[in-house]
PDB file of N, CA and C in Angstrom:
ATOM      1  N   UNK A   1      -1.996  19.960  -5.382  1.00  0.00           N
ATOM      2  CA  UNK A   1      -1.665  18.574  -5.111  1.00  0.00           C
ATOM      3  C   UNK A   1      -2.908  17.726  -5.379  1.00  0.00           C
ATOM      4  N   UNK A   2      -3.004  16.826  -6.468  1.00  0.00           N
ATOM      5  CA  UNK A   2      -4.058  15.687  -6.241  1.00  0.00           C
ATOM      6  C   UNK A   2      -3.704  14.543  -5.263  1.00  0.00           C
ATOM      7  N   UNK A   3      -5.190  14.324  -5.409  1.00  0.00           N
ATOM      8  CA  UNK A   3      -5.684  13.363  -4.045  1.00  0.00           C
ATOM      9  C   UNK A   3      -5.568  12.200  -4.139  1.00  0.00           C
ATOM     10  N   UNK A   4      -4.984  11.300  -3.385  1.00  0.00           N
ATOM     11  CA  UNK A   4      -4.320   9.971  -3.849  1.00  0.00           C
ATOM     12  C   UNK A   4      -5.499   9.240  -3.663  1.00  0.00           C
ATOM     13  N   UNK A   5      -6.007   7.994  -3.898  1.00  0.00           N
ATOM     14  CA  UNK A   5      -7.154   7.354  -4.194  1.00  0.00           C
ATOM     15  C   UNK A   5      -7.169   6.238  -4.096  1.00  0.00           C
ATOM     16  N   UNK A   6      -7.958   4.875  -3.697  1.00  0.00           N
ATOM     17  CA  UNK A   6      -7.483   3.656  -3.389  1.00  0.00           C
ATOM     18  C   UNK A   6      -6.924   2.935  -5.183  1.00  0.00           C
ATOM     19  N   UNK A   7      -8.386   3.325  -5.764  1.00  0.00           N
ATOM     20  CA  UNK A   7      -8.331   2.903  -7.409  1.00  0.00           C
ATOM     21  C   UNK A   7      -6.722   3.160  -7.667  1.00  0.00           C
ATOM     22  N   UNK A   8      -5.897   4.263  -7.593  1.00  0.00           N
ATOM     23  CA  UNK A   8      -5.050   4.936  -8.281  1.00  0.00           C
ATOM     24  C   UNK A   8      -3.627   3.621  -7.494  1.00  0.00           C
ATOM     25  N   UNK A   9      -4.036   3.763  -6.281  1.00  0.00           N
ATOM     26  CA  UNK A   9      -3.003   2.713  -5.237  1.00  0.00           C
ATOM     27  C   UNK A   9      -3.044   1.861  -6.232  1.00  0.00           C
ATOM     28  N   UNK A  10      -4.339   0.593  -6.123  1.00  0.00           N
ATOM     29  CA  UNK A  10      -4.679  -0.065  -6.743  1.00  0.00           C
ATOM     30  C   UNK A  10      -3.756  -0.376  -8.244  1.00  0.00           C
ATOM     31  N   UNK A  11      -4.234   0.648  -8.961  1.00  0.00           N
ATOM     32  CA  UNK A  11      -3.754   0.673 -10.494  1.00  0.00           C
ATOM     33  C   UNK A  11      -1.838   0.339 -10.312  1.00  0.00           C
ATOM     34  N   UNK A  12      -1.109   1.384  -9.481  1.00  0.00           N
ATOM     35  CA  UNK A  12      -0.080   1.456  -9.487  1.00  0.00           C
ATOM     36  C   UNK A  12       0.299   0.001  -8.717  1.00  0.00           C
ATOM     37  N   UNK A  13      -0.405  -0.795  -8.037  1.00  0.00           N
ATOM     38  CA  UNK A  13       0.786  -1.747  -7.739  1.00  0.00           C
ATOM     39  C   UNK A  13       0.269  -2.757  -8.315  1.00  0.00           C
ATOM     40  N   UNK A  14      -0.997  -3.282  -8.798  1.00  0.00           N
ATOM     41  CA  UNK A  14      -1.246  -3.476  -9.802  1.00  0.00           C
ATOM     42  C   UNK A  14      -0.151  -3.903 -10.947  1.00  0.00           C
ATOM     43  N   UNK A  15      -0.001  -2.757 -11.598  1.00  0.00           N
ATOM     44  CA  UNK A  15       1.654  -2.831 -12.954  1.00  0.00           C
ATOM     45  C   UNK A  15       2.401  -2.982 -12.536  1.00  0.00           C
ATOM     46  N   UNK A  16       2.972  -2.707 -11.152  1.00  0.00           N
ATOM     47  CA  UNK A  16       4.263  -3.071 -10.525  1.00  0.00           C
ATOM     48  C   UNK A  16       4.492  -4.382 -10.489  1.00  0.00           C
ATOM     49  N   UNK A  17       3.370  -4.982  -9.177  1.00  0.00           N
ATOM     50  CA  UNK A  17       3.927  -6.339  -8.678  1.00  0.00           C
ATOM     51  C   UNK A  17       2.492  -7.289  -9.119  1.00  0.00           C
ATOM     52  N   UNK A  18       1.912  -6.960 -10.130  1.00  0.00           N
ATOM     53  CA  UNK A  18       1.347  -8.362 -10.643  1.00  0.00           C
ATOM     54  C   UNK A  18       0.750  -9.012  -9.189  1.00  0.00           C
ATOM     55  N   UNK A  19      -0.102  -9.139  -8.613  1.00  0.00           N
ATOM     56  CA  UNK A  19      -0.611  -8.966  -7.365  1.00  0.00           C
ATOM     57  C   UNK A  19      -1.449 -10.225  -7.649  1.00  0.00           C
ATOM     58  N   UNK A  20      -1.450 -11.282  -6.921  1.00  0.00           N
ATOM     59  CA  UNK A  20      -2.484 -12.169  -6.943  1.00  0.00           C
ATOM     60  C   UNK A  20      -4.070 -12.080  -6.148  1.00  0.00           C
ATOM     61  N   UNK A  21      -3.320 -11.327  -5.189  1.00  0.00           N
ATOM     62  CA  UNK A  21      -4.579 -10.951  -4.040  1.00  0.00           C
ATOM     63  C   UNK A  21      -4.160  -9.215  -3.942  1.00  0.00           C
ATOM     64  N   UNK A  22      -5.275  -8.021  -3.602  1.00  0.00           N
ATOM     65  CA  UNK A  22      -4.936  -6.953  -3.482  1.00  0.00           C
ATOM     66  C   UNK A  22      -6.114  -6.188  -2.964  1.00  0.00           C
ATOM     67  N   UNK A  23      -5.687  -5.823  -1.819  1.00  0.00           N
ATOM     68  CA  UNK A  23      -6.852  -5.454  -1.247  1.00  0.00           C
ATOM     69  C   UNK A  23      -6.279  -3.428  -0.635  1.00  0.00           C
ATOM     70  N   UNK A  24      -7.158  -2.651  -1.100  1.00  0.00           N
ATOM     71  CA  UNK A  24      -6.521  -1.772  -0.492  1.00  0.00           C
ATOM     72  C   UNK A  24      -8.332  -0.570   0.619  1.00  0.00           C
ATOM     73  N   UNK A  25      -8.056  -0.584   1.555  1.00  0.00           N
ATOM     74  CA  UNK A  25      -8.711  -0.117   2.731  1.00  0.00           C
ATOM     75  C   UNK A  25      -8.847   1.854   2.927  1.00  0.00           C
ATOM     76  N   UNK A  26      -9.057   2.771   2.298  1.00  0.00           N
ATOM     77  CA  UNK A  26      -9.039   3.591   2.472  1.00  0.00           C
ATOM     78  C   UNK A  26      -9.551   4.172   3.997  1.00  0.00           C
ATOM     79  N   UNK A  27      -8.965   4.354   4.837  1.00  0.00           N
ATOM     80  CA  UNK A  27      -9.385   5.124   6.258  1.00  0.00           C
ATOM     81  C   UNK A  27      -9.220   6.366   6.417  1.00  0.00           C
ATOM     82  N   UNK A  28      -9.080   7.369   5.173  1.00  0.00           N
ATOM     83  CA  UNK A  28      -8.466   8.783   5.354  1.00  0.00           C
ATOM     84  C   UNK A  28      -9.806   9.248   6.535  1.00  0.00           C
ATOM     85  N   UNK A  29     -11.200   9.121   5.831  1.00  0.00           N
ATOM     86  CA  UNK A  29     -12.308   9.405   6.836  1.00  0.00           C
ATOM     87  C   UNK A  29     -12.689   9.467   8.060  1.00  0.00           C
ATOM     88  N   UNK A  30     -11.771   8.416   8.866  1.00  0.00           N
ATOM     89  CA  UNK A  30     -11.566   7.882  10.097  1.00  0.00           C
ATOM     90  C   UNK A  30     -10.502   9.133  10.585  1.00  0.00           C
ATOM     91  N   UNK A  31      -9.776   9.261  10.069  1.00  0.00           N
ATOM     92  CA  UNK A  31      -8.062  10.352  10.268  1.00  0.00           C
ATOM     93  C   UNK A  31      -8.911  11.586  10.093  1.00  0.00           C
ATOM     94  N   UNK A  32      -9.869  12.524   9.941  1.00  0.00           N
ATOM     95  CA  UNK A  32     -11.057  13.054   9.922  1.00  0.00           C
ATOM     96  C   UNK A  32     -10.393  14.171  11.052  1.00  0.00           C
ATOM     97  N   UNK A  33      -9.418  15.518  10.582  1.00  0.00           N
ATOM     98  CA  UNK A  33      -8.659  16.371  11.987  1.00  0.00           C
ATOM     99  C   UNK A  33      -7.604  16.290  12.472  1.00  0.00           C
ATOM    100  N   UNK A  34      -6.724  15.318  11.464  1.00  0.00           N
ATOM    101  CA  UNK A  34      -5.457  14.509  12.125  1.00  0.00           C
ATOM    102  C   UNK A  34      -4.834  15.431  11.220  1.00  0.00           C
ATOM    103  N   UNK A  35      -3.355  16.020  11.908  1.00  0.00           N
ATOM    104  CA  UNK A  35      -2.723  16.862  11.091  1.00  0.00           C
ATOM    105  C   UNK A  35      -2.494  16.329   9.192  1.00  0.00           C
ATOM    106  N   UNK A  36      -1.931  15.096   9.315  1.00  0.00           N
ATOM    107  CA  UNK A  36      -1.763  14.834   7.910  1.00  0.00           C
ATOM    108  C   UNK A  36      -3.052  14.650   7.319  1.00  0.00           C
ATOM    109  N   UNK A  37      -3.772  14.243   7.642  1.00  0.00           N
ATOM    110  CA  UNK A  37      -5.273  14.448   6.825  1.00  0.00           C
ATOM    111  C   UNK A  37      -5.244  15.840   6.651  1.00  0.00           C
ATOM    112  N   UNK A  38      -5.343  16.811   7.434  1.00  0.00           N
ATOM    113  CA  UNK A  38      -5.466  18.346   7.268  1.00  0.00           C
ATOM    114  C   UNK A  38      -4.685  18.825   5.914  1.00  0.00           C
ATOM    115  N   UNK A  39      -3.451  17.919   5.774  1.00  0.00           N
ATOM    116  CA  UNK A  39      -2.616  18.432   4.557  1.00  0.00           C
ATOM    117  C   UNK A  39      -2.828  17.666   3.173  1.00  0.00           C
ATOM    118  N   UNK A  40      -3.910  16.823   3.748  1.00  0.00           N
ATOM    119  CA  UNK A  40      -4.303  16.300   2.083  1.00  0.00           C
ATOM    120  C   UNK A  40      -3.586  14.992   1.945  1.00  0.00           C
ATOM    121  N   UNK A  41      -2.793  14.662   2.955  1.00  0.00           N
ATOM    122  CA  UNK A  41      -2.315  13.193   2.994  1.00  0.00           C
ATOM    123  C   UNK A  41      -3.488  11.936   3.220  1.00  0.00           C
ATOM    124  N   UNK A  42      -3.944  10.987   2.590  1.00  0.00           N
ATOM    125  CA  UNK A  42      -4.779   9.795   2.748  1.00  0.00           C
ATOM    126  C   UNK A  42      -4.219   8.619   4.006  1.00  0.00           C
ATOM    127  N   UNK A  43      -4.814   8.245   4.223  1.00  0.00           N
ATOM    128  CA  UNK A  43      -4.359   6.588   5.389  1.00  0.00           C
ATOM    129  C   UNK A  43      -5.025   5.696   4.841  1.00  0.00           C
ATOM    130  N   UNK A  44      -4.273   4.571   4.290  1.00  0.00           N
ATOM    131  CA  UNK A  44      -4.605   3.346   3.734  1.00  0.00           C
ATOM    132  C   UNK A  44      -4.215   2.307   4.411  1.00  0.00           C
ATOM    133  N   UNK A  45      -4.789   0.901   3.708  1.00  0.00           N
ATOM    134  CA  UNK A  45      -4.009   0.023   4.237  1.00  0.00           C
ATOM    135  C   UNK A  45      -4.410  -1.442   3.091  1.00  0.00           C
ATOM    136  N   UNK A  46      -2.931  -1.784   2.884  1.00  0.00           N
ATOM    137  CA  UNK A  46      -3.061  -2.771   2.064  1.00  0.00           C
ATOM    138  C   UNK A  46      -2.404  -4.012   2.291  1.00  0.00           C
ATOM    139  N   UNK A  47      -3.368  -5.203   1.878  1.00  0.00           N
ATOM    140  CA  UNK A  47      -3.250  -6.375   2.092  1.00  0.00           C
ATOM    141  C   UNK A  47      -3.054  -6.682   0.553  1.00  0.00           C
ATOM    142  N   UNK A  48      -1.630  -7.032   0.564  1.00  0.00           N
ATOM    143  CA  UNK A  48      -0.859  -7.532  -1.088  1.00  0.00           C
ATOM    144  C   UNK A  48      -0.536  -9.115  -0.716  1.00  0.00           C
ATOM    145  N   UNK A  49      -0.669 -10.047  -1.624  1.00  0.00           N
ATOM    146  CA  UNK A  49       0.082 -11.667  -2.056  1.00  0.00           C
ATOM    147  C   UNK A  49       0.440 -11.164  -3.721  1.00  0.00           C
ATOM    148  N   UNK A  50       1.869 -11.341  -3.306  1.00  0.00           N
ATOM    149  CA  UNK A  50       2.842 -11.268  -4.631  1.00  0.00           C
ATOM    150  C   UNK A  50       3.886 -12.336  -4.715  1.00  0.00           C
ATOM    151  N   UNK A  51       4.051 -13.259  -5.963  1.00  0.00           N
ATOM    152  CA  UNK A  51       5.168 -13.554  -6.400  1.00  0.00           C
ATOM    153  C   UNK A  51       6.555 -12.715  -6.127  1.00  0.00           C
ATOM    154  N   UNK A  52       6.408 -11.701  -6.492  1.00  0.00           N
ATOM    155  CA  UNK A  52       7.576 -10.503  -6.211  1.00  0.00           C
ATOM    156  C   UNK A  52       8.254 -10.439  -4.901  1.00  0.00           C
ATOM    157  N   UNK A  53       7.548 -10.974  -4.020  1.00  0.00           N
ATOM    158  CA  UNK A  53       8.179 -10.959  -2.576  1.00  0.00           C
ATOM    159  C   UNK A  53       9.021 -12.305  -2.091  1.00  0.00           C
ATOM    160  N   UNK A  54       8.764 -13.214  -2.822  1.00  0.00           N
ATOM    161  CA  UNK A  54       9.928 -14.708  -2.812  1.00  0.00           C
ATOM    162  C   UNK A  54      11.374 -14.058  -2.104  1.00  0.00           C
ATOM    163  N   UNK A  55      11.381 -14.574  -0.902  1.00  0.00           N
ATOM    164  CA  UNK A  55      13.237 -14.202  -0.686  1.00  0.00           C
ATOM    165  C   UNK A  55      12.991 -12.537  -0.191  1.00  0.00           C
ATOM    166  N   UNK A  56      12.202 -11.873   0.179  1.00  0.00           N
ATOM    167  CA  UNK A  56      12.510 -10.652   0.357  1.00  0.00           C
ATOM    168  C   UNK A  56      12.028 -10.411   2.011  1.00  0.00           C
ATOM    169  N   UNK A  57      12.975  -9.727   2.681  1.00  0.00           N
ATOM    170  CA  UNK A  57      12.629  -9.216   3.685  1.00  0.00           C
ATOM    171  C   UNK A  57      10.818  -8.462   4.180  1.00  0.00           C
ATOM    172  N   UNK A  58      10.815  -8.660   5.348  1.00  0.00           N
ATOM    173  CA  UNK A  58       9.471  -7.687   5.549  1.00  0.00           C
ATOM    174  C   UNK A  58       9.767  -6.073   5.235  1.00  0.00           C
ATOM    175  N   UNK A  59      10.946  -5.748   5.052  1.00  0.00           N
ATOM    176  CA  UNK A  59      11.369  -4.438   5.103  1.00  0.00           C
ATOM    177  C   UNK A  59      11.448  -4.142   3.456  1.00  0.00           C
ATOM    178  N   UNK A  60      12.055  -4.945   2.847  1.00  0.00           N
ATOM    179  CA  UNK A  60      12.726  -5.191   1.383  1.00  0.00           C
ATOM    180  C   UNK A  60      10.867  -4.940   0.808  1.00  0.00           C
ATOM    181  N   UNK A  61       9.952  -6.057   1.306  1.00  0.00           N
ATOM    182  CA  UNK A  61       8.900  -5.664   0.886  1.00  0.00           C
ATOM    183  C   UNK A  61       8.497  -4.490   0.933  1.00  0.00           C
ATOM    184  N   UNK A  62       8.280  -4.162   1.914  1.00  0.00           N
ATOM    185  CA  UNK A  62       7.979  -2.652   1.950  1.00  0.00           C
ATOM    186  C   UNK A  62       8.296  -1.226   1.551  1.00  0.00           C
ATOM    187  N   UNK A  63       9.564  -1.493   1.535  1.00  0.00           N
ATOM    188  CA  UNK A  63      10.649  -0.771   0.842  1.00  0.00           C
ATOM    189  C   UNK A  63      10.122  -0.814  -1.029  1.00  0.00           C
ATOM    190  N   UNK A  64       9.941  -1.821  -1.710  1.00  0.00           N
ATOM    191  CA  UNK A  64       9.422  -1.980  -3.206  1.00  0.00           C
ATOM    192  C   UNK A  64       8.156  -1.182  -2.944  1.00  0.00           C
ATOM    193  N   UNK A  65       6.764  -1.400  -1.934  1.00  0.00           N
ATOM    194  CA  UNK A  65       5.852  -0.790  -2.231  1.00  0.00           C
ATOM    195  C   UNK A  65       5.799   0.743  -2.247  1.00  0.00           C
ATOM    196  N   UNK A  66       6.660   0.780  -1.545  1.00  0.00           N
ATOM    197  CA  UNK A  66       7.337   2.183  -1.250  1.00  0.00           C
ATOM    198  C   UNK A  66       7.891   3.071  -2.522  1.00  0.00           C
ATOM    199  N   UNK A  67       8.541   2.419  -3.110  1.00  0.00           N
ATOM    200  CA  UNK A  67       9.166   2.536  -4.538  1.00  0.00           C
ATOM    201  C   UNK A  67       7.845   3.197  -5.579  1.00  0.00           C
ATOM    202  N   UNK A  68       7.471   1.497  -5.579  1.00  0.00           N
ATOM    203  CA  UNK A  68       6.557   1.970  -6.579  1.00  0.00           C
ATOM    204  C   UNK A  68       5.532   3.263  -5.961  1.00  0.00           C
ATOM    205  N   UNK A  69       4.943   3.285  -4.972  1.00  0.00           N
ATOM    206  CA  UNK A  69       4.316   4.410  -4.743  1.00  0.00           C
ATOM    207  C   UNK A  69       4.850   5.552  -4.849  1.00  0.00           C
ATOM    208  N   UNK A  70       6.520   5.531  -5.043  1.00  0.00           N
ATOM    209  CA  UNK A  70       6.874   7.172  -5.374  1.00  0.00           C
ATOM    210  C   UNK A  70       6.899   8.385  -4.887  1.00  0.00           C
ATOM    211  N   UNK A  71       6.709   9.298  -5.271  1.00  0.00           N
ATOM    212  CA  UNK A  71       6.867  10.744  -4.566  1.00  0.00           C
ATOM    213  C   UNK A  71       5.288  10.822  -3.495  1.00  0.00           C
ATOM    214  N   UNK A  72       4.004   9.650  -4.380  1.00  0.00           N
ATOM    215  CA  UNK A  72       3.170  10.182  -3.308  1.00  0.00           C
ATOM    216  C   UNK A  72       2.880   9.744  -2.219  1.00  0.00           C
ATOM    217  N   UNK A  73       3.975   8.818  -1.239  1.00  0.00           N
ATOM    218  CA  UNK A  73       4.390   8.467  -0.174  1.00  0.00           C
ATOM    219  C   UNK A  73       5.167  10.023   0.904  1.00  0.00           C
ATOM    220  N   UNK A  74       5.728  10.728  -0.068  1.00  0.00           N
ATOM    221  CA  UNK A  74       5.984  11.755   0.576  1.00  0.00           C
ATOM    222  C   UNK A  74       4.737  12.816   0.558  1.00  0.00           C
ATOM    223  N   UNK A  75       3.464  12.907  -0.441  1.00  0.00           N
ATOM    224  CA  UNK A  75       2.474  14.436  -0.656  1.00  0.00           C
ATOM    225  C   UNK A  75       1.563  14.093  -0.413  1.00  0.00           C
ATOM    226  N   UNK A  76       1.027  12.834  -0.928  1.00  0.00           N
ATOM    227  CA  UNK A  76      -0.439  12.613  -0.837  1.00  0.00           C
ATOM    228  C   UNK A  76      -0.865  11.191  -0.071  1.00  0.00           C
ATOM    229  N   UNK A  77      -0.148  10.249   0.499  1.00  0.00           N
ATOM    230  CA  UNK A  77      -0.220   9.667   1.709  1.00  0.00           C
ATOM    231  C   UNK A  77       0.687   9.853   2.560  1.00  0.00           C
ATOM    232  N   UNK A  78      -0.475  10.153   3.789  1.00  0.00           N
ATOM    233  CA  UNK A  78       0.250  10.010   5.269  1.00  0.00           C
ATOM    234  C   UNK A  78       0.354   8.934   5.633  1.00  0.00           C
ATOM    235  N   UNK A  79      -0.366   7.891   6.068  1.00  0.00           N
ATOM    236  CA  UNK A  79       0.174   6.905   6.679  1.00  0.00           C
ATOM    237  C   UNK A  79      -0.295   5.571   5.420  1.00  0.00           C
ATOM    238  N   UNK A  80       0.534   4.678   5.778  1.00  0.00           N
ATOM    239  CA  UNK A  80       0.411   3.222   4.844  1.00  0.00           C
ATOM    240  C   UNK A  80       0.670   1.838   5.150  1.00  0.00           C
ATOM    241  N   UNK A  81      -0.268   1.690   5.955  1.00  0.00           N
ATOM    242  CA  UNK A  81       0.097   0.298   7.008  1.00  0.00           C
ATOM    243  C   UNK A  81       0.008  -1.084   5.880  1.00  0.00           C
ATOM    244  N   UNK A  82       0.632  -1.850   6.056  1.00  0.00           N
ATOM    245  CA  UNK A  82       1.173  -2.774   4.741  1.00  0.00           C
ATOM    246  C   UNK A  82       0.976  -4.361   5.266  1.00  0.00           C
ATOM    247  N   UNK A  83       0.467  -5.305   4.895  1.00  0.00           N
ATOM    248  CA  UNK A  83       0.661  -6.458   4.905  1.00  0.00           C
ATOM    249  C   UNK A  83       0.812  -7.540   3.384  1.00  0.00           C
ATOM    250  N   UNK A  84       2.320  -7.711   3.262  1.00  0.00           N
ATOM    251  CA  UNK A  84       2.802  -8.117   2.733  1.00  0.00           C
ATOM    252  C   UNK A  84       3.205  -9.741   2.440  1.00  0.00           C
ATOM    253  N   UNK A  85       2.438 -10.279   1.345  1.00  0.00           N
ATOM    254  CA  UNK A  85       2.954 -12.192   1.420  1.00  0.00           C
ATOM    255  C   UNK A  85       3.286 -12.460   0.097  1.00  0.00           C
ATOM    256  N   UNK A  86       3.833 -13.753   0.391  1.00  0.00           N
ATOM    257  CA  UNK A  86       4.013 -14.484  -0.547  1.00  0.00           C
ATOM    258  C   UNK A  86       2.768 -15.614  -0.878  1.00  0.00           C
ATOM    259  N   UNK A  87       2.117 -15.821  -2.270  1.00  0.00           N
ATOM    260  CA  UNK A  87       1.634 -16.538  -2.300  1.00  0.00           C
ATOM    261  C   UNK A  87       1.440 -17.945  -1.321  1.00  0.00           C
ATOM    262  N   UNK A  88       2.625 -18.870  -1.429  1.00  0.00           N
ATOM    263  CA  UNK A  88       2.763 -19.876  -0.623  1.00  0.00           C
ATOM    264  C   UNK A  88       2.187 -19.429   1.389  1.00  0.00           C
ATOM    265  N   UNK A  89       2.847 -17.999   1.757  1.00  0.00           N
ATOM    266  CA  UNK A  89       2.866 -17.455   3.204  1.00  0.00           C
ATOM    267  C   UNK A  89       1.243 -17.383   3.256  1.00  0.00           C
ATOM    268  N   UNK A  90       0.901 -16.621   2.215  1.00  0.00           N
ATOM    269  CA  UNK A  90      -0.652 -16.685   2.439  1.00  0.00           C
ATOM    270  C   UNK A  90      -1.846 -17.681   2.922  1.00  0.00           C
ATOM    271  N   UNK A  91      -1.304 -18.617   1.343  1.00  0.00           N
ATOM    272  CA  UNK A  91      -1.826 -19.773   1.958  1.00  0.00           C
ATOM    273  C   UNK A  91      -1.786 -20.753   3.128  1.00  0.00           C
ATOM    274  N   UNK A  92      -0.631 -20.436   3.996  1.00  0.00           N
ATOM    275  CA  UNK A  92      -0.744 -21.648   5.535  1.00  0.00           C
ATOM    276  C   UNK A  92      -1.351 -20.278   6.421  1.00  0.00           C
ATOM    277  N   UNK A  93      -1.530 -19.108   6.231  1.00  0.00           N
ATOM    278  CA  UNK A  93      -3.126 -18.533   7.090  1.00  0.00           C
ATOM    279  C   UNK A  93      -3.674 -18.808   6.779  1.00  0.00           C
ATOM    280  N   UNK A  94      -4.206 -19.172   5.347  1.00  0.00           N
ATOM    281  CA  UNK A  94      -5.839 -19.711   4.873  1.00  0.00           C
ATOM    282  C   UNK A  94      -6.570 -20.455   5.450  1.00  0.00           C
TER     283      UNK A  94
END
């Protein structure tokens, strides 16, 4: 099994959702003894602003990143804590 990687996160949502802002947090190091670390699963966490999310649920979002991440949501990340916006949503936190 290869090792999932922030770059590789990165790259893949990246081509997916055209990302205006993309920030991704690798903490596998922290998870350092935690059963899914033990199995080679990573813990990330990403802060995405996408066009792509216009009209979409917090779930619907997540559900696409989910997508695009693919089979290695099931092998090579364990956990994937997500914060998800819309351009416009972003900007009234700014």
């Amino acid at each position: 099994m290869s090792t999932m990687n922030s770059e590789t996160i990165h790259a893949k949502l990246t081509n997916a959702l055209s990302p205006s802002i993309l920030e991704i947090i690798d903490q596998s190091a922290q998870h350092a003894g935690h059963e899914g670390a033990a199995g080679g699963g990573g813990h990330f966490v990403v802060h995405i602003v996408s066009d792509q999310f216009e009209g979409k649920s917090l779930i619907q979002r997540h559900r696409l990143i989910y997508d695009v991440m693919g089979d290695a949501m099931e092998h090579e990340i364990h956990a994937l804590s997500i914060k998800a916006a819309t351009p416009q949503e972003h900007a009234k936190k700014s």
